[in-house]
N, C-alpha and C. Protein backbone atom coordinates (compact mmCIF):
# COMPACT_ATOMS: atom_id res chain seq x y z
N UNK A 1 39.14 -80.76 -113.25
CA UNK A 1 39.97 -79.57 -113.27
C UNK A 1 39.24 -78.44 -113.99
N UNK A 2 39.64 -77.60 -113.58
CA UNK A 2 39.05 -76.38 -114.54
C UNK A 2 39.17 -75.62 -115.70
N UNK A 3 38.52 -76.02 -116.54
CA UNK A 3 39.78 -75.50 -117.94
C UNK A 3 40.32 -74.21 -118.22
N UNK A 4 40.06 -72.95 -117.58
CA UNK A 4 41.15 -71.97 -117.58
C UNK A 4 42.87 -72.39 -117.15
N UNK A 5 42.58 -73.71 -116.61
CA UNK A 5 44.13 -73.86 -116.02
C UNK A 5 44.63 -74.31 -117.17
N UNK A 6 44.06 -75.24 -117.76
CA UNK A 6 44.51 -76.48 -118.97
C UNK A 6 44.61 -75.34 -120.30
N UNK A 7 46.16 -76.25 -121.12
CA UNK A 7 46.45 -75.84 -122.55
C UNK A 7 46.13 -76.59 -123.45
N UNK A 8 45.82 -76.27 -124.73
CA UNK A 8 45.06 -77.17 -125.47
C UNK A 8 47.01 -77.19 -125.88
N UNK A 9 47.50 -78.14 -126.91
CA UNK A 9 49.00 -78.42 -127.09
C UNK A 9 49.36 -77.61 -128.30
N UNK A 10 48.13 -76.73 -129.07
CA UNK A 10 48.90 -75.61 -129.52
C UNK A 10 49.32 -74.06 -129.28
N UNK A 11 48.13 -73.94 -127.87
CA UNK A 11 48.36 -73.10 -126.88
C UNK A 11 49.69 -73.31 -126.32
N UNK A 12 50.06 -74.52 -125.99
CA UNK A 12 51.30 -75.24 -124.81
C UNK A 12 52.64 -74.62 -126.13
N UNK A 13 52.59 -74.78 -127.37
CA UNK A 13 53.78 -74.96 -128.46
C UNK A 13 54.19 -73.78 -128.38
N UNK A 14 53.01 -72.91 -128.50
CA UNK A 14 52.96 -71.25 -128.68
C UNK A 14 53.60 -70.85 -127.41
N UNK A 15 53.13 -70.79 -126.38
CA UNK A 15 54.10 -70.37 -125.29
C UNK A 15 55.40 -70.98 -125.07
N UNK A 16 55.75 -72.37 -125.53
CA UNK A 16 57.00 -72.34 -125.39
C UNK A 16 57.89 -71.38 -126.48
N UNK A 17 57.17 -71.22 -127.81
CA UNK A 17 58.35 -70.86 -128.65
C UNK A 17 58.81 -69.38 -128.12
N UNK A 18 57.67 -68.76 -127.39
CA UNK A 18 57.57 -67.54 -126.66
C UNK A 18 58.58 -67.32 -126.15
N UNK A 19 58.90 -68.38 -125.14
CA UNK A 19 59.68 -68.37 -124.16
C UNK A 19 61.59 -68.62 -124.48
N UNK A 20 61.08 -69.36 -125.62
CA UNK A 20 62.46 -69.52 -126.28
C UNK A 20 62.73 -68.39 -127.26
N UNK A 21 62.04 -67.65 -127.68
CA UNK A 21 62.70 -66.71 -128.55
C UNK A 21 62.90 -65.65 -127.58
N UNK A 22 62.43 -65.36 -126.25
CA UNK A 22 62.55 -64.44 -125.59
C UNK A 22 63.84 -64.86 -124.53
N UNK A 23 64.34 -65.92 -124.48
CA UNK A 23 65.58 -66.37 -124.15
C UNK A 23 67.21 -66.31 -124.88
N UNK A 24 66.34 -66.74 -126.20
CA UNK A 24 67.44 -66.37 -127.32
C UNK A 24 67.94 -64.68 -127.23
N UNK A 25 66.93 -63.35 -127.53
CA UNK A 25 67.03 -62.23 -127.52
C UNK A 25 68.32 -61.73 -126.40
N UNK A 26 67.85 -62.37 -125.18
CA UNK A 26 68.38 -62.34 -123.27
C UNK A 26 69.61 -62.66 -123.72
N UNK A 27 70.16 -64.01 -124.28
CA UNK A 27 71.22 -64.40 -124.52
C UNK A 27 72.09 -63.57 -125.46
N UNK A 28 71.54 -63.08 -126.61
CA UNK A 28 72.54 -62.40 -127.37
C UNK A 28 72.43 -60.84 -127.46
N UNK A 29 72.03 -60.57 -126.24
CA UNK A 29 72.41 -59.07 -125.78
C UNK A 29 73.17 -59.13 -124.23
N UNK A 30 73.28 -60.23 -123.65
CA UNK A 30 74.03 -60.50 -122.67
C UNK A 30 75.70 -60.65 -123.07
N UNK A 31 75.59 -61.48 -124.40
CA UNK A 31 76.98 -61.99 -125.20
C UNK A 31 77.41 -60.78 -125.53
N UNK A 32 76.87 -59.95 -125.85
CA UNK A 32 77.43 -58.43 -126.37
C UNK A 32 78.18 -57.65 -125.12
N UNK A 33 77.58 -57.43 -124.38
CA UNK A 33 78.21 -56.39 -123.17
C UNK A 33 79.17 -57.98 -122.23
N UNK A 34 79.45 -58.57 -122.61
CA UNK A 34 80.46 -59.39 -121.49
C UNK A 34 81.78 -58.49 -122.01
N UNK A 35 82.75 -58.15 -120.93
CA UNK A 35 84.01 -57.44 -121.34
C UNK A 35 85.15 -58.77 -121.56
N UNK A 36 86.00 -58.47 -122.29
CA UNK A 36 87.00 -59.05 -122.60
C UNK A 36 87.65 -59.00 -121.13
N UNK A 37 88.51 -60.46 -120.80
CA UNK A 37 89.16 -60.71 -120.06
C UNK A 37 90.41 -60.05 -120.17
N UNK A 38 91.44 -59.59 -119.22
CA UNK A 38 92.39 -58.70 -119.51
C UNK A 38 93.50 -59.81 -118.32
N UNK A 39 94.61 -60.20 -118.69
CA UNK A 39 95.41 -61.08 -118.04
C UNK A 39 96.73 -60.21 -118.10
N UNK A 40 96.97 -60.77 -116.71
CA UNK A 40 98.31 -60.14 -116.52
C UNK A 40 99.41 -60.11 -116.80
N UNK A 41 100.34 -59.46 -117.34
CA UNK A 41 101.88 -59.68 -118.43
C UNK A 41 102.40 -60.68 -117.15
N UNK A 42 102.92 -62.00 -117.66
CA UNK A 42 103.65 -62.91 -116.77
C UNK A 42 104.82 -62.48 -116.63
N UNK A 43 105.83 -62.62 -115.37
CA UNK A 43 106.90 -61.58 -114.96
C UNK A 43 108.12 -62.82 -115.53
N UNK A 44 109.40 -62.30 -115.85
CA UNK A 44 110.77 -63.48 -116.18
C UNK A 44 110.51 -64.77 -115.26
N UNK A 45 110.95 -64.07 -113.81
CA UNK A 45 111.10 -65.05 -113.23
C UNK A 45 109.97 -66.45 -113.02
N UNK A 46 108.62 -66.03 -113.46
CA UNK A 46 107.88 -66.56 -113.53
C UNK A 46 107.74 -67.61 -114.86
N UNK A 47 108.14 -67.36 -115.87
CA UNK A 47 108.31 -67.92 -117.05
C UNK A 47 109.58 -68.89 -116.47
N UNK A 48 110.31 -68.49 -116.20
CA UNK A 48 111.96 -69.47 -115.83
C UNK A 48 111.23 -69.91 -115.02
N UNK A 49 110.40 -70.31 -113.71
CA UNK A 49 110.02 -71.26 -113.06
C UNK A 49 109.05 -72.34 -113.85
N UNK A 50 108.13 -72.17 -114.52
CA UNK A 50 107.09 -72.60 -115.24
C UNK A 50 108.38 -73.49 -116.24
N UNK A 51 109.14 -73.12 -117.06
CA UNK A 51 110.21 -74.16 -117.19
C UNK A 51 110.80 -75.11 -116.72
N UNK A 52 111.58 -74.20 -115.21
CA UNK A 52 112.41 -75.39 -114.56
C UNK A 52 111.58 -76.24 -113.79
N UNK A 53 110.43 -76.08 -113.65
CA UNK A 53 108.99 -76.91 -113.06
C UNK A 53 108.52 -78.12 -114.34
N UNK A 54 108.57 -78.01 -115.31
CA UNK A 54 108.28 -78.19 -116.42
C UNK A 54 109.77 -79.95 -116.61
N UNK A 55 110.82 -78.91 -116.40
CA UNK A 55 111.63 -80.02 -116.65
C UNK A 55 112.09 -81.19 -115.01
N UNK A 56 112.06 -80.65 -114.45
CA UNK A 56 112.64 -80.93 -113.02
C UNK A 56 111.14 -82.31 -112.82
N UNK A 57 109.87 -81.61 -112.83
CA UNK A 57 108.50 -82.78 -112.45
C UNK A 57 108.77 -84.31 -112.46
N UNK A 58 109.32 -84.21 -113.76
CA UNK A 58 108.93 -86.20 -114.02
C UNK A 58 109.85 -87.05 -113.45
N UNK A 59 110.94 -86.36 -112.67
CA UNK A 59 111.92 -86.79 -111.51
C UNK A 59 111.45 -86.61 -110.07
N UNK A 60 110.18 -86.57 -110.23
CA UNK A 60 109.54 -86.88 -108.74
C UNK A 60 107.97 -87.46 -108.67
N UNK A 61 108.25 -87.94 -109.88
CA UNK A 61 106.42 -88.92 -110.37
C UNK A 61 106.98 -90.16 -110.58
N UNK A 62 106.00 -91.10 -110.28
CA UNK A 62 106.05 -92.61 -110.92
C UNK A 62 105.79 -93.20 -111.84
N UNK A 63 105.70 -93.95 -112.31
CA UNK A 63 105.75 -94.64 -113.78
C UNK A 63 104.28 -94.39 -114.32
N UNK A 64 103.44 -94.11 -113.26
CA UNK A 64 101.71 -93.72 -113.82
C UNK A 64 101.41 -92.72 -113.72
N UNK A 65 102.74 -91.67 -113.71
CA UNK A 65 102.66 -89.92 -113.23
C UNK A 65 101.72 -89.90 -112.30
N UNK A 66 101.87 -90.20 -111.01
CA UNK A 66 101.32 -89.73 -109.87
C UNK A 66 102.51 -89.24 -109.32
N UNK A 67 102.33 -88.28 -108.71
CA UNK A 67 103.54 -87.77 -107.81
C UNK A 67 103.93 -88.87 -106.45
N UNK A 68 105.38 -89.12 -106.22
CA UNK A 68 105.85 -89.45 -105.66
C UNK A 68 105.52 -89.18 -104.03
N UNK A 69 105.87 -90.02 -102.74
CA UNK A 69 105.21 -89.27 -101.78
C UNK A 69 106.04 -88.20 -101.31
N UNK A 70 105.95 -86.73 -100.84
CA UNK A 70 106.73 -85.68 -100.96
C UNK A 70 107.41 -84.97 -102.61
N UNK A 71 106.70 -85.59 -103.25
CA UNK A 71 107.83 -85.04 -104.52
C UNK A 71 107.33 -84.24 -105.31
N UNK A 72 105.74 -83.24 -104.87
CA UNK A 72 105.49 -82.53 -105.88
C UNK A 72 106.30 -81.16 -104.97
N UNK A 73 106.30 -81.25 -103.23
CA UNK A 73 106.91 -80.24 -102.61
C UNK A 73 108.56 -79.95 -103.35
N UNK A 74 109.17 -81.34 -103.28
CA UNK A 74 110.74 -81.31 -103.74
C UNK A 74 111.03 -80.88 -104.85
N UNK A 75 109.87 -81.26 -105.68
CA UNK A 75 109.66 -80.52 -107.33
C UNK A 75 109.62 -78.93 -106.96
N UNK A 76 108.91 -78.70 -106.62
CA UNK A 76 108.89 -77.50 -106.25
C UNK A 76 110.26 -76.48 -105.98
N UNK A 77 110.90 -76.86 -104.81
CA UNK A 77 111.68 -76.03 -104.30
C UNK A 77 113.41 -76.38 -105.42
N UNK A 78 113.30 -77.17 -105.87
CA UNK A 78 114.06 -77.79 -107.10
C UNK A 78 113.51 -76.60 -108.02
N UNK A 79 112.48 -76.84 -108.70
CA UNK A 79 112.33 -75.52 -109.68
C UNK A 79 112.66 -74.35 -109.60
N UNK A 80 112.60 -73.91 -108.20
CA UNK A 80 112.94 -72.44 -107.42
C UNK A 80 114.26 -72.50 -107.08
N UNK A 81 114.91 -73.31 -107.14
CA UNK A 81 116.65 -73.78 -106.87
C UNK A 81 117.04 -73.08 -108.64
N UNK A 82 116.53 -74.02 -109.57
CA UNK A 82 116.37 -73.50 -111.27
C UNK A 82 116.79 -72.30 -111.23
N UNK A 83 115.31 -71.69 -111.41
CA UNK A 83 115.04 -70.60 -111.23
C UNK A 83 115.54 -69.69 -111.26
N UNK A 84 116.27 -69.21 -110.23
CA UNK A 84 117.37 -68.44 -109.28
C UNK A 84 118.68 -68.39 -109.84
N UNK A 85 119.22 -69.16 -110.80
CA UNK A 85 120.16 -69.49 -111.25
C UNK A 85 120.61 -68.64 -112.36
């Protein structure tokens, strides 16, 4: 081989730390400009379903909480029955 290709292993150390401090830099000027996530005000009726979903579920699961066959739909329209109320 030709030795312009080859690193002697403190040549090889030196370019990695290179590469890692120039990764580190990338990383914590990337962490700076990410914007805060902004989530949407959850509406009533949405909170009263997330409840009556909440309580209504474990009357349509089995003893190893898997849902029943049809019973996450029945859960469903049961919560929205809630709901409405």
């Amino acid at each position: 081989m030709d030795r312009n290709m080859m690193l002697t292993v403190d040549e090889y150390m030196a370019l990695r730390r290179l590469i890692d401090s120039e990764r580190e830099s990338e990383g914590s000027t990337l962490s700076q400009e990410a914007p805060k996530r902004v989530r949407k005000k959850t509406s009533a009726y949405s909170r009263k379903y997330r409840a009556a979903f909440r309580k209504v579920a474990p009357k349509y699961k089995l003893k190893n909480g898997k849902w029943k066959a049809g019973g996450f739909r029945t859960a469903v329209r049961a919560a929205h029955r809630l709901a409405k109320k």
